[in-house]
N, C-alpha and C. Protein backbone atom coordinates (compact mmCIF):
# COMPACT_ATOMS: atom_id res chain seq x y z
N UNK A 1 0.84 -1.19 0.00
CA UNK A 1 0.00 0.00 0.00
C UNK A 1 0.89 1.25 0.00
N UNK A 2 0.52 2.32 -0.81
CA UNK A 2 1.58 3.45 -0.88
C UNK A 2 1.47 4.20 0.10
N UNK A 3 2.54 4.60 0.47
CA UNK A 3 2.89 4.88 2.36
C UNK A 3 1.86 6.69 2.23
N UNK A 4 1.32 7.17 1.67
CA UNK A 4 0.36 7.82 1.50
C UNK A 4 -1.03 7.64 1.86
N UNK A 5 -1.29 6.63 0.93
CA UNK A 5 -2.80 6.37 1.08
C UNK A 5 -2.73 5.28 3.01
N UNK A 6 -1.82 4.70 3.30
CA UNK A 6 -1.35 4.36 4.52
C UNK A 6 -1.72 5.29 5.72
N UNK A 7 -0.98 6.54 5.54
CA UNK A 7 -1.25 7.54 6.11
C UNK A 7 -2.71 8.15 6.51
N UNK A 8 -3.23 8.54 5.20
CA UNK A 8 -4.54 8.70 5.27
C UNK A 8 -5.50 8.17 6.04
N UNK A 9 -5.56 6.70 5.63
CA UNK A 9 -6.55 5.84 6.67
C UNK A 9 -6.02 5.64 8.18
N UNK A 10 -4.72 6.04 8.31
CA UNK A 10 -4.32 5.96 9.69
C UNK A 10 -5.32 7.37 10.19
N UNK A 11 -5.56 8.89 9.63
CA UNK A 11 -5.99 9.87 10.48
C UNK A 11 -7.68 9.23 9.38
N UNK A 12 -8.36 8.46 9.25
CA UNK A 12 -9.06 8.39 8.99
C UNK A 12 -9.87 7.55 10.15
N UNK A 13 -8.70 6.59 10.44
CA UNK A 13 -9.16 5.65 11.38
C UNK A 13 -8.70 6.40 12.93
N UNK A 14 -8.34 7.22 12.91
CA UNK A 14 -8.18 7.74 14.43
C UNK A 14 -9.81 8.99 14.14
N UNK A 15 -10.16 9.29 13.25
CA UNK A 15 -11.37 10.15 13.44
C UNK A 15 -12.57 9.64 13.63
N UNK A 16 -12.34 8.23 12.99
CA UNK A 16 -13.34 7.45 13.39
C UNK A 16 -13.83 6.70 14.81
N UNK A 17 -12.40 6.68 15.35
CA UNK A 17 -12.30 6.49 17.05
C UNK A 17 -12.64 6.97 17.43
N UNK A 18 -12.33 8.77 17.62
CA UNK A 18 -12.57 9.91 17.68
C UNK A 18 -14.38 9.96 18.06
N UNK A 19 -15.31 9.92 16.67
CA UNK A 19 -16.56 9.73 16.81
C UNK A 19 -17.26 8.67 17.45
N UNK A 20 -16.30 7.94 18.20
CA UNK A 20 -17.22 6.87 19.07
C UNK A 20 -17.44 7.83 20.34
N UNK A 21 -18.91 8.41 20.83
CA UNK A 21 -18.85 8.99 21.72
C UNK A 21 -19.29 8.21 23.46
N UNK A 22 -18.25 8.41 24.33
CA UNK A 22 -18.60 7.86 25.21
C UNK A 22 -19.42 7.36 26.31
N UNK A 23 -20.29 9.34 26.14
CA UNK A 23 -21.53 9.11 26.84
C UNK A 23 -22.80 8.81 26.09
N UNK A 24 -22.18 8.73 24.95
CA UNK A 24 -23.74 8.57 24.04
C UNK A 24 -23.92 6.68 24.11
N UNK A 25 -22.23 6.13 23.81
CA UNK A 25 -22.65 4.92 24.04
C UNK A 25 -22.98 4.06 25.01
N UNK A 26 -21.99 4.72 26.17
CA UNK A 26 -22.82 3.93 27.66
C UNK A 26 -23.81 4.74 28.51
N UNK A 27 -24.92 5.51 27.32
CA UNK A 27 -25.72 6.40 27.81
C UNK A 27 -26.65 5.10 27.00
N UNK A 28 -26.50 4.57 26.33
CA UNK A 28 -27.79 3.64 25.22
C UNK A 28 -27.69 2.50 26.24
N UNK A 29 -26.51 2.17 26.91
CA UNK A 29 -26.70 0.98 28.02
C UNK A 29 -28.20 1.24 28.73
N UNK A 30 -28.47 2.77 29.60
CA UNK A 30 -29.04 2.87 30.73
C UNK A 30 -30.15 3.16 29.77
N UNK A 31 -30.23 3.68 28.11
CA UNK A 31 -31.56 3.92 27.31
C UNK A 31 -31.81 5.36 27.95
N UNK A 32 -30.39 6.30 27.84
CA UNK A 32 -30.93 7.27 27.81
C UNK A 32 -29.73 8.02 27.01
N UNK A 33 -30.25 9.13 26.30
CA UNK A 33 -29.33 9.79 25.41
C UNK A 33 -29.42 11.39 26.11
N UNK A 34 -28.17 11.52 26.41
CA UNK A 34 -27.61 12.61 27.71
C UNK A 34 -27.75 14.34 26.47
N UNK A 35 -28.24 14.09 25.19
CA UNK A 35 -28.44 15.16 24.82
C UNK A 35 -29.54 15.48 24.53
N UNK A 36 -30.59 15.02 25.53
CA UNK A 36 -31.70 15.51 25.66
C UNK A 36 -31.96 15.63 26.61
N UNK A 37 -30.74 15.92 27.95
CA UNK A 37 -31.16 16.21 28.97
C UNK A 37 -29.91 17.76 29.40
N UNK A 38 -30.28 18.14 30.64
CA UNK A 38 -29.01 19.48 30.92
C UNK A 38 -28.93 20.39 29.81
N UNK A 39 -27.39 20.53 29.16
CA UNK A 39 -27.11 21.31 28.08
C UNK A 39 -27.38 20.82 27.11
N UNK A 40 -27.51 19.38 26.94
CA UNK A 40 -27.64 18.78 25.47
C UNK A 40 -26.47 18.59 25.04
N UNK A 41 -25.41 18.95 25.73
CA UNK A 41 -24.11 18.42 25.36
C UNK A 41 -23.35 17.31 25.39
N UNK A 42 -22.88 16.20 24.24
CA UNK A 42 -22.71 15.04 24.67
C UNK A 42 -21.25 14.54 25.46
N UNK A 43 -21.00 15.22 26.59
CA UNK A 43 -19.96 15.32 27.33
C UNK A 43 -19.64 14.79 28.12
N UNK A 44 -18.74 15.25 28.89
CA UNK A 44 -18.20 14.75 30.90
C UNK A 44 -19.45 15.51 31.62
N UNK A 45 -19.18 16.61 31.75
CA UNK A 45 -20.00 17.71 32.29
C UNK A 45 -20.96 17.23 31.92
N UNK A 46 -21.68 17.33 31.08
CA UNK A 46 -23.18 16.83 31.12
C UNK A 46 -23.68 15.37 31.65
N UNK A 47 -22.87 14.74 31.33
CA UNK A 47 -23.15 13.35 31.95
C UNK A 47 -22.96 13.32 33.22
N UNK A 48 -22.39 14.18 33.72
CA UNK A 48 -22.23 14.57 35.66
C UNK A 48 -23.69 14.90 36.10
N UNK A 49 -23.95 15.78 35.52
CA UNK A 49 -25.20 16.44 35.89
C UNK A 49 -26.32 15.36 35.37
N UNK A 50 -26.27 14.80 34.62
CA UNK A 50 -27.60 13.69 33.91
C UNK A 50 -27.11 12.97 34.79
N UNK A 51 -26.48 11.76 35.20
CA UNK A 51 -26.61 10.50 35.37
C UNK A 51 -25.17 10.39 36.57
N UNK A 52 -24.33 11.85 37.19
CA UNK A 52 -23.77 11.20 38.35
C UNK A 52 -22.84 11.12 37.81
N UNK A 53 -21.73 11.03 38.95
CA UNK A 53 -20.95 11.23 38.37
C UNK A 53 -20.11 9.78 38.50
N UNK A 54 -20.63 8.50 38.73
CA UNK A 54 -19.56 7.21 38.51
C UNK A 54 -20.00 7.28 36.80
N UNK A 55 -21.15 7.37 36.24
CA UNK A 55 -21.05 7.82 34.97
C UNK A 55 -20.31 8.72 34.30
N UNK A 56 -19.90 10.04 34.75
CA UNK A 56 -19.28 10.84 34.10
C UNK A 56 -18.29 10.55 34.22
N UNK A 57 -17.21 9.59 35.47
CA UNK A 57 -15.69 8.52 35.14
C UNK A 57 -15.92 7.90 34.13
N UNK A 58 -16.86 7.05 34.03
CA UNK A 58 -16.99 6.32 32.58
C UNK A 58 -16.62 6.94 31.49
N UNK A 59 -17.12 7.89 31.09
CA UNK A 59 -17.83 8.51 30.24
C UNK A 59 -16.13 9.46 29.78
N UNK A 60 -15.99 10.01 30.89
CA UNK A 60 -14.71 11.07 30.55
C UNK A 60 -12.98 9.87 30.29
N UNK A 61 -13.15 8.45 31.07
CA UNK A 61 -12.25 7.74 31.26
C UNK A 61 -12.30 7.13 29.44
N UNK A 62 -13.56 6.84 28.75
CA UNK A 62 -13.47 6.24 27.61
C UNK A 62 -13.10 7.20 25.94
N UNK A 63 -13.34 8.78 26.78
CA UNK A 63 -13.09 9.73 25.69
C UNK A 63 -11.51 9.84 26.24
N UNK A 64 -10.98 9.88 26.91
CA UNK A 64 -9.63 9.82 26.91
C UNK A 64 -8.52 9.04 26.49
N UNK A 65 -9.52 7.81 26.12
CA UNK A 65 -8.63 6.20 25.87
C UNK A 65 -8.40 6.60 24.69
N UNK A 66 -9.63 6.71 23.48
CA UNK A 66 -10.20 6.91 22.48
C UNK A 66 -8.86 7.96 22.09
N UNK A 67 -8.68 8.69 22.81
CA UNK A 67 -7.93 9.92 22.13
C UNK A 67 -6.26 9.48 22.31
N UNK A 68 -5.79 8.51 23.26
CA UNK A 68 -4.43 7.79 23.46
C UNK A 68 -4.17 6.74 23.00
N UNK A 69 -5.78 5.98 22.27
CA UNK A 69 -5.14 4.90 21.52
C UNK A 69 -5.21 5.52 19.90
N UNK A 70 -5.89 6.30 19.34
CA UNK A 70 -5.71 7.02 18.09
C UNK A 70 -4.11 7.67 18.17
N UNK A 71 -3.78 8.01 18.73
CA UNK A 71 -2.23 8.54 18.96
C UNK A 71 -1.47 7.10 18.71
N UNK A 72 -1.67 6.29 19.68
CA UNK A 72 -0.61 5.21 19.87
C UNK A 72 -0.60 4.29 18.67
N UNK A 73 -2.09 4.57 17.75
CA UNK A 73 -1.86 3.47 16.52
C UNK A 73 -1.08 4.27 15.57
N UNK A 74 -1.45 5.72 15.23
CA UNK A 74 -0.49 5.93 14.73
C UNK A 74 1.21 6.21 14.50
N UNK A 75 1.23 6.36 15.46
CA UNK A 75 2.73 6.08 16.33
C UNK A 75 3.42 4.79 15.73
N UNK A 76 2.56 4.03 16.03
CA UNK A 76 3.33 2.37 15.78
C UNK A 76 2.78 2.05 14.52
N UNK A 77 2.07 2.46 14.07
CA UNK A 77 1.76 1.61 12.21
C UNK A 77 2.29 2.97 11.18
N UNK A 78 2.50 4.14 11.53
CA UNK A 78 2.42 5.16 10.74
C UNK A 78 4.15 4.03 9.70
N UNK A 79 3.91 4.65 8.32
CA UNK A 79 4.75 4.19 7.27
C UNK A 79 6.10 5.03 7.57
N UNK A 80 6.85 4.35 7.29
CA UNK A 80 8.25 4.91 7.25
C UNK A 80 8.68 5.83 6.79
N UNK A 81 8.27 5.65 5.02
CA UNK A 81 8.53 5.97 3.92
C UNK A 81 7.75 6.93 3.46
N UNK A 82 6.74 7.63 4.59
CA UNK A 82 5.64 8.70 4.89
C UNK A 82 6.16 10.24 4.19
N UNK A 83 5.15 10.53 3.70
CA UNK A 83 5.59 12.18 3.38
C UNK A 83 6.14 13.13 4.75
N UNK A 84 5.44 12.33 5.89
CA UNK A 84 5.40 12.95 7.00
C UNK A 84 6.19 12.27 8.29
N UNK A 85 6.64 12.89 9.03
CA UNK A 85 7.80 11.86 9.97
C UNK A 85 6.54 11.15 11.12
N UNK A 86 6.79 9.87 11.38
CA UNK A 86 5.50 9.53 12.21
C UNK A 86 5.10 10.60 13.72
N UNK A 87 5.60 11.24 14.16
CA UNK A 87 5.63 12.47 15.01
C UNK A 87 4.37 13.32 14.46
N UNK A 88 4.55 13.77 13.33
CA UNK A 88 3.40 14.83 12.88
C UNK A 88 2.08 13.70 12.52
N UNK A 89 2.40 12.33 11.97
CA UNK A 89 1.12 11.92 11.33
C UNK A 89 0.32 11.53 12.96
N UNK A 90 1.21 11.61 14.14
CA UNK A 90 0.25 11.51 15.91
C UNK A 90 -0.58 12.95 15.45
N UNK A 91 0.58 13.86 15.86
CA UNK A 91 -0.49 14.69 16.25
C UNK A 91 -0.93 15.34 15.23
N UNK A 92 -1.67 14.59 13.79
CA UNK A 92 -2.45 14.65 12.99
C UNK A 92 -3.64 13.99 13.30
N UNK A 93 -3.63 12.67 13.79
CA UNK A 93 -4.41 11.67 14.44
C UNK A 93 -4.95 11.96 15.36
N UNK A 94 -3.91 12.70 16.41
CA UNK A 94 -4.99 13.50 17.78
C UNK A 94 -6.30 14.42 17.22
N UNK A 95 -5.48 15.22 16.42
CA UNK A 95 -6.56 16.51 15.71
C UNK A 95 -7.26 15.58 15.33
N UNK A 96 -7.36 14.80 14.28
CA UNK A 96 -8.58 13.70 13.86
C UNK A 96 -9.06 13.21 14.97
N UNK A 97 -8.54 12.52 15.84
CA UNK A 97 -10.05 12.18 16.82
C UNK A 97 -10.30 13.22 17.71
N UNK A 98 -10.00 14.32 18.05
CA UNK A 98 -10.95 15.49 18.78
C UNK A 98 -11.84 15.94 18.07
N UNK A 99 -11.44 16.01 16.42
CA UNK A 99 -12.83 16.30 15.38
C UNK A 99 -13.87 14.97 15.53
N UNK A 100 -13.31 14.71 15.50
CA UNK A 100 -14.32 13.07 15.99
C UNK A 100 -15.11 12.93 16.60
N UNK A 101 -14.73 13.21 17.74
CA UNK A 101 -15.50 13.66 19.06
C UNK A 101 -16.24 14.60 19.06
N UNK A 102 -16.10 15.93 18.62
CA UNK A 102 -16.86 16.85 18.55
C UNK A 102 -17.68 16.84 17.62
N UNK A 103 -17.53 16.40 16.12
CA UNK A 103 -18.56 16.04 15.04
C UNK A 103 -18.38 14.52 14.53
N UNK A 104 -19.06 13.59 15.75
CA UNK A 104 -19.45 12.28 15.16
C UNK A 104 -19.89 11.50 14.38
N UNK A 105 -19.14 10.90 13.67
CA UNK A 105 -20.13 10.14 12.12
C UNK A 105 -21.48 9.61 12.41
N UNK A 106 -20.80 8.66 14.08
CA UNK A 106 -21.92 7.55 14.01
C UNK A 106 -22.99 8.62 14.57
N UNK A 107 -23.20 9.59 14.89
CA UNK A 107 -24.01 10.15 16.36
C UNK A 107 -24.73 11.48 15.85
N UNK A 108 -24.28 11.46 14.48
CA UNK A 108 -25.46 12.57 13.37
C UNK A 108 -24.54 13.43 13.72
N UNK A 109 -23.23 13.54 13.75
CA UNK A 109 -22.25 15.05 13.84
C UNK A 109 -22.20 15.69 14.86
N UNK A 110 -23.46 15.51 16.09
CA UNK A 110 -23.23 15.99 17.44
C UNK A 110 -22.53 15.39 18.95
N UNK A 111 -21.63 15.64 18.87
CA UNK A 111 -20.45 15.46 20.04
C UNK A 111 -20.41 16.32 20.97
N UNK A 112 -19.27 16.31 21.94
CA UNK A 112 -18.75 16.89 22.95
C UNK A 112 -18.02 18.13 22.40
N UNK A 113 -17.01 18.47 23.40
CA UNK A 113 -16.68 19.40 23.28
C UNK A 113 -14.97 19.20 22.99
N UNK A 114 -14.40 17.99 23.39
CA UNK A 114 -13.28 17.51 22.59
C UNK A 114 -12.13 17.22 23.30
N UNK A 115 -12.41 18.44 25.06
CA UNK A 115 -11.09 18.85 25.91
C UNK A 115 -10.44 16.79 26.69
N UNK A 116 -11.91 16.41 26.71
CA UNK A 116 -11.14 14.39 27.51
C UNK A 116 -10.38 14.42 26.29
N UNK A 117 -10.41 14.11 25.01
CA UNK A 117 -10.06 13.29 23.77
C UNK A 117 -8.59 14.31 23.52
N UNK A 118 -8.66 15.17 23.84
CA UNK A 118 -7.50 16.08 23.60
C UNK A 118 -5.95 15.95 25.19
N UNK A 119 -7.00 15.81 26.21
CA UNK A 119 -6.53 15.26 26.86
C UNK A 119 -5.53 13.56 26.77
N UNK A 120 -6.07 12.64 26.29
CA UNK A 120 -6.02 11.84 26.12
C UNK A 120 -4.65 11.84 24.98
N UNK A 121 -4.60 12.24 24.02
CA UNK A 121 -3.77 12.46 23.18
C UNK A 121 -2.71 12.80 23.68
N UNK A 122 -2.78 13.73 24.61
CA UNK A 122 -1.56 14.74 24.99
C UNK A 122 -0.68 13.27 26.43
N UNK A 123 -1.03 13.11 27.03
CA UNK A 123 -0.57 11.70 27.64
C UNK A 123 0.21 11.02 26.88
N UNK A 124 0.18 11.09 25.50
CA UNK A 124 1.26 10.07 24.62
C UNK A 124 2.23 11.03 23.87
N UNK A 125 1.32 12.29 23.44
CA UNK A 125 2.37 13.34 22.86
C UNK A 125 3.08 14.32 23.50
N UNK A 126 2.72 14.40 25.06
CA UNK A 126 3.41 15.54 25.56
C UNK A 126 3.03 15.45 27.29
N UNK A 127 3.46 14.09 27.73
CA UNK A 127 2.92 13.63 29.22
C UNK A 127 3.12 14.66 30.20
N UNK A 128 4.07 15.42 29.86
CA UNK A 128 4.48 16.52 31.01
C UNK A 128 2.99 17.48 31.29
N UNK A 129 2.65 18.14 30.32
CA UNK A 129 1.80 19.01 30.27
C UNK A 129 0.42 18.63 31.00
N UNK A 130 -0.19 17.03 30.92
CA UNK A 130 -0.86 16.53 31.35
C UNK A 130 -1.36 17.36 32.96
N UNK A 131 -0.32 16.85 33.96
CA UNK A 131 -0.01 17.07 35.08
C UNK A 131 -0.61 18.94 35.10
N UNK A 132 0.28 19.61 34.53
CA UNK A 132 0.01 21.14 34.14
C UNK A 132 -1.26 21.68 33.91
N UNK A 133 -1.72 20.92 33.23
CA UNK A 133 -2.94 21.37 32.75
C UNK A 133 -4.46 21.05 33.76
N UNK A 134 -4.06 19.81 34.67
CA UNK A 134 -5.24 19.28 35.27
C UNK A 134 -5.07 20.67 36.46
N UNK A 135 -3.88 20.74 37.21
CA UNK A 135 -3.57 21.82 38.32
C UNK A 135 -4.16 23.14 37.78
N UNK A 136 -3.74 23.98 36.25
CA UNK A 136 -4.87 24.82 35.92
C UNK A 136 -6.43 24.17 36.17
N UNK A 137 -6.85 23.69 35.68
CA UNK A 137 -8.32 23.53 35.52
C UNK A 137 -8.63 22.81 37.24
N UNK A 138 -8.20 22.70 37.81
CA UNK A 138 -8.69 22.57 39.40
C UNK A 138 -8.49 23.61 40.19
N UNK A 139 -7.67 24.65 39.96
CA UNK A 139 -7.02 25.94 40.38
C UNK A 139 -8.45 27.09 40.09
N UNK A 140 -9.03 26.97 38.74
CA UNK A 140 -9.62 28.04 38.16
C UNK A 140 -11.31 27.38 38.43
N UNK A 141 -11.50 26.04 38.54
CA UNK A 141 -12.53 25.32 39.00
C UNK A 141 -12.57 25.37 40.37
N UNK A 142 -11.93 25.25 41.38
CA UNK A 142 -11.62 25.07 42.69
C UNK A 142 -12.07 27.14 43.28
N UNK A 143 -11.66 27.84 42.62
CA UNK A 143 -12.13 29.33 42.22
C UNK A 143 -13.50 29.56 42.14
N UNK A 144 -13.84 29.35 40.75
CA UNK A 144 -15.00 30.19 40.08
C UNK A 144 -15.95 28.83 40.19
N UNK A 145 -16.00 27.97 40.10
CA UNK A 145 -16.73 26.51 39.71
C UNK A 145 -17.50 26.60 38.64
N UNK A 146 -17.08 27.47 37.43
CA UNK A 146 -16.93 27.32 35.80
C UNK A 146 -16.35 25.76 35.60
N UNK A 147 -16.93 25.16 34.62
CA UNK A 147 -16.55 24.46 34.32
C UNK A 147 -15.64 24.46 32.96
N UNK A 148 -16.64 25.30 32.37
CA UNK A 148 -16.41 25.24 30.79
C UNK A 148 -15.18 26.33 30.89
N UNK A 149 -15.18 27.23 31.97
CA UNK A 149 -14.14 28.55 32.15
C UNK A 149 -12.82 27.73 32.27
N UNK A 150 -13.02 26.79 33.21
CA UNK A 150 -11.97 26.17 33.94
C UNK A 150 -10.94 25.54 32.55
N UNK A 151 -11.99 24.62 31.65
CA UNK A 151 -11.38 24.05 30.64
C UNK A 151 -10.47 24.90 29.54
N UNK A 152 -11.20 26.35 29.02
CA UNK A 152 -10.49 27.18 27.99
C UNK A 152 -9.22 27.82 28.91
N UNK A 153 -8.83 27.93 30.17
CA UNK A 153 -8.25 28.90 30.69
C UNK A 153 -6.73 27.84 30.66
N UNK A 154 -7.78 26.38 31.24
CA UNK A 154 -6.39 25.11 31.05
C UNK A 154 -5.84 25.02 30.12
N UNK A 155 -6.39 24.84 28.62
CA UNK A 155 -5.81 24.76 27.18
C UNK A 155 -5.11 26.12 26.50
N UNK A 156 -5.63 27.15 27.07
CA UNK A 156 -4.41 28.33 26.96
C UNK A 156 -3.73 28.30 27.50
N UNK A 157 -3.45 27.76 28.78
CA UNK A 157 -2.10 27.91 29.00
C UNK A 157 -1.18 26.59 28.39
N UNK A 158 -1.45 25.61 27.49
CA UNK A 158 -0.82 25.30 27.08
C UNK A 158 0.19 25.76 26.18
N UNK A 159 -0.06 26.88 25.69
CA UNK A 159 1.04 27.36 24.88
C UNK A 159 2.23 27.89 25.79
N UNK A 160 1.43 28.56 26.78
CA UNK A 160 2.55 29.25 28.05
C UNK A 160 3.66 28.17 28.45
N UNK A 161 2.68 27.15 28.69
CA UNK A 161 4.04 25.86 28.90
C UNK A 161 5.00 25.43 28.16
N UNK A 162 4.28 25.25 26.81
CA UNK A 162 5.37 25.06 26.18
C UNK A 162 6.07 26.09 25.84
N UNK A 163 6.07 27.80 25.47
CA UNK A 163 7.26 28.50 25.75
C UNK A 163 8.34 28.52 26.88
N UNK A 164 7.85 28.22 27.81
CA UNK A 164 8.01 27.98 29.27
C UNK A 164 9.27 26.91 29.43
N UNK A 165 8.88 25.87 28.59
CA UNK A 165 9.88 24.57 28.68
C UNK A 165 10.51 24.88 27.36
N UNK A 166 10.12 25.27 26.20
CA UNK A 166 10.72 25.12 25.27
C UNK A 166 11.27 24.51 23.98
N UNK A 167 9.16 23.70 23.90
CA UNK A 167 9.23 22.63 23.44
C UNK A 167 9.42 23.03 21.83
N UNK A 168 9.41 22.31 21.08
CA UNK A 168 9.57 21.85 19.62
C UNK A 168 8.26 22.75 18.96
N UNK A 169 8.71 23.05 17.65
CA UNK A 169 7.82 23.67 16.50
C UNK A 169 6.57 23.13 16.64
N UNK A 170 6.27 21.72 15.82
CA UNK A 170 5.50 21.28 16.07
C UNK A 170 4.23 20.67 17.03
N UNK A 171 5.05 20.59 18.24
CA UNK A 171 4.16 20.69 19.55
C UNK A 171 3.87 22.12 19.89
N UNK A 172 4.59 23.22 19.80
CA UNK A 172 3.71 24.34 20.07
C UNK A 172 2.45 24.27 18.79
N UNK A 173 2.88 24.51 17.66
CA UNK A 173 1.91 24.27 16.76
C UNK A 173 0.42 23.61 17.30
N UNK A 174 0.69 22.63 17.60
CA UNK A 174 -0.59 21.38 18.31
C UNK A 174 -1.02 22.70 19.59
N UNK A 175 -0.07 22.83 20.29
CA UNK A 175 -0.86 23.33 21.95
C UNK A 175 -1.64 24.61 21.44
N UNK A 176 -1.05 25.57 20.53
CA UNK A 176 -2.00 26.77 20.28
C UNK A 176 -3.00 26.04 19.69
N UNK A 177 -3.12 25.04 18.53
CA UNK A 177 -4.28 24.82 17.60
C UNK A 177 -5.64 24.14 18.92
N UNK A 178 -4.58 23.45 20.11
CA UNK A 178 -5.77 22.87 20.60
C UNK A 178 -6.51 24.02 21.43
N UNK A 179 -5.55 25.31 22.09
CA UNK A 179 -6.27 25.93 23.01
C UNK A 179 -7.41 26.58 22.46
N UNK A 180 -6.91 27.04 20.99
CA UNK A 180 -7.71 27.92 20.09
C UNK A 180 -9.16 26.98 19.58
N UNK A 181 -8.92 26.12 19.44
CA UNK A 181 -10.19 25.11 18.90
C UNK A 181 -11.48 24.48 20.93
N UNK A 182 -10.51 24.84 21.73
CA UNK A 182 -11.54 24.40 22.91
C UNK A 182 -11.92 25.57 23.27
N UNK A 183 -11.58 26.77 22.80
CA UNK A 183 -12.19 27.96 23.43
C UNK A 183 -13.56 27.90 22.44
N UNK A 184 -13.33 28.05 20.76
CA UNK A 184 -14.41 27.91 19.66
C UNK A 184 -15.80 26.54 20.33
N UNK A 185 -15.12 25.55 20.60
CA UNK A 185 -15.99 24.49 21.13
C UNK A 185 -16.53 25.01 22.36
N UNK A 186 -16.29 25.79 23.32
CA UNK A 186 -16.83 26.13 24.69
C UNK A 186 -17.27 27.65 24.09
N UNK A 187 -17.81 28.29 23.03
CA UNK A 187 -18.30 29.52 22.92
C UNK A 187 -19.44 30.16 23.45
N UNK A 188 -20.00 28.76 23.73
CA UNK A 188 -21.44 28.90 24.01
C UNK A 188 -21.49 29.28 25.99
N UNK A 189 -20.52 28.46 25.99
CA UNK A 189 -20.06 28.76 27.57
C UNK A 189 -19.55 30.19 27.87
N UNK A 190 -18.52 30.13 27.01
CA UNK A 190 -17.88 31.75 27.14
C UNK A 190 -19.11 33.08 26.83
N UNK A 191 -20.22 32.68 26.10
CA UNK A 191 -21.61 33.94 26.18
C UNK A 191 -22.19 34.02 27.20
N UNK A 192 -22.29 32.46 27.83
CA UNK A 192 -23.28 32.81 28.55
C UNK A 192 -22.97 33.11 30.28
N UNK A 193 -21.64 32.58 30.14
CA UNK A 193 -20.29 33.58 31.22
C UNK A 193 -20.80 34.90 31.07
N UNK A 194 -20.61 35.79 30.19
CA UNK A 194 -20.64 37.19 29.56
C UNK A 194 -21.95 37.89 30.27
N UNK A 195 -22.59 36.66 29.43
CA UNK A 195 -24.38 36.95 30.31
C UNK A 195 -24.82 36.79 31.49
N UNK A 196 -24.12 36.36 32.38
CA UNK A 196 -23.98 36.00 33.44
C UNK A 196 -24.92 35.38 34.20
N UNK A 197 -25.52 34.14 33.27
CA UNK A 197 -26.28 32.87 33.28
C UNK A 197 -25.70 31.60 32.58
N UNK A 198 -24.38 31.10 33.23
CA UNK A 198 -23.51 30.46 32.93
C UNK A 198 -23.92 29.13 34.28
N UNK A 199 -23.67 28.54 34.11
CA UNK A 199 -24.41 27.26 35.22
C UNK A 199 -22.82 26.76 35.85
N UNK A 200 -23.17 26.96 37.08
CA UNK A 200 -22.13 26.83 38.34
C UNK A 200 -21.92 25.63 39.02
N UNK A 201 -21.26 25.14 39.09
CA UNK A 201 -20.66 23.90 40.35
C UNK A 201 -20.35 24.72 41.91
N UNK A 202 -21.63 24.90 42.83
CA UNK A 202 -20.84 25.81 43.56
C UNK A 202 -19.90 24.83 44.71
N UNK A 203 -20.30 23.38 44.37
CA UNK A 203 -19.89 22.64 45.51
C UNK A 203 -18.07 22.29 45.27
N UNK A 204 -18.10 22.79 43.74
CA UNK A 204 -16.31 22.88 43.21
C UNK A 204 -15.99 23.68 43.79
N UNK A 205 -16.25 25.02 44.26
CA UNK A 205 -15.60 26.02 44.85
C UNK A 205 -14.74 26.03 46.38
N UNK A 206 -14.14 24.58 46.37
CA UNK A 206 -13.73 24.83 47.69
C UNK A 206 -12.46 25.68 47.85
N UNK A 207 -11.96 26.33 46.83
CA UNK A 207 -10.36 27.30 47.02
C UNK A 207 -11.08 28.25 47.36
N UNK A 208 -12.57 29.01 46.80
CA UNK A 208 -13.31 29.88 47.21
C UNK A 208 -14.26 29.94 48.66
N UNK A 209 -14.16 28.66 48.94
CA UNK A 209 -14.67 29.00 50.48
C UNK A 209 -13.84 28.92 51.17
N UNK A 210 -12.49 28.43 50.98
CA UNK A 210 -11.33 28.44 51.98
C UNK A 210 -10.20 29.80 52.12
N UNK A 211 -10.91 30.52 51.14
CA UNK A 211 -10.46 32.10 50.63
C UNK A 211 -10.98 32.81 51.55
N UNK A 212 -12.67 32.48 51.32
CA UNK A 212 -13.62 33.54 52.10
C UNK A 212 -13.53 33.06 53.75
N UNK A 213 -13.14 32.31 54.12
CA UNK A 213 -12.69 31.59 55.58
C UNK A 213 -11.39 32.50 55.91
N UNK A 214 -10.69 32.61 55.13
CA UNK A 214 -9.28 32.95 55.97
C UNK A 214 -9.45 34.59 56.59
């Protein structure tokens, strides 16, 4: 097979991973579809609020796999003899299954919001940041108990990190494209922040009651 068309079906077959959505499918276990309930979003967050949250482990634990084994196949099958060094055809494959996730084949094009599956990716392409990024989004969650705030504020600072450490062309490349694409996916969050009818976790706020304590 010409190490091209190889390529291809490798980010073809990680988008297709990508669109297996997690809460939609072990939401058809319990016979209920989590985007007709809450935001309508087929997410972590929403599946917290629908169905609890040993569901929303499920749910956020299988969009993360999804997004580290699309990385790891291409990693290990990507062609040698590739236009592309197997390094870029990963985090080509990541970008393919966060599109995945967010516009699902099997699921009529409506997905999540992409940040587990992007997560997930980044564990094989850039483990350091992992760690970095959860401490933002518990820092700014643990604060405001935004959820959706918590997530865009985590994926911007991915670029900070990697100036920070000093990583490679191409991985900054990936960290801006992902922060810039989860802020577009959370827009709806970021209006209604603005509007200031944005839906709260106030029971996340424990950095904020241990603030207002001191």
């Amino acid at each position: 097979m010409p190490p091209t068309l190889s390529a291809g079906l490798l980010l073809l077959l990680a988008y297709l991973l990508g669109a297996l959505s997690g809460s939609l499918l072990l939401g058809r276990l319990r016979d209920v579809d989590i985007r007709q309930h809450g935001s309508g979003n087929a997410g972590g967050t929403n599946a917290l609020r629908t169905l609890g949250w040993r569901f929303a482990l499920q749910v956020v634990a299988f969009d993360v796999g999804k997004g580290a084994l699309a990385v790891w196949l291409a990693l290990r099958l990507a062609p040698a003899d590739a236009m592309v060094t197997p390094d870029v055809l990963a985090y080509g494959a990541a970008g393919a299954a966060v599109a995945g996730h967010v516009w699902p084949l099997w699921h009529g094009f409506r997905g999540g919001k992409g940040a587990a599956t992007a997560v997930g990716a980044l564990l094989l392409l850039w483990p350091l940041s992992v760690p970095l990024l959860v401490a933002v989004w518990l820092l700014v969650l643990g604060l405001t108990g935004y959820v959706g705030l918590a997530t865009v504020l985590a994926a911007a600072s991915l670029p900070l990190w990697g100036w920070l450490l000093g990583i490679d062309g191409t991985r900054m490349l990936f960290a801006i494209g992902v922060a810039l694409f989860l802020a577009f996916t959370h827009r709806a969050n970021l209006q209604r922040l603005w509007r200031g009818n944005e839906s709260r976790f106030e029971r996340a706020r424990l950095l904020h009651r241990l603030r207002m304590r001191a």
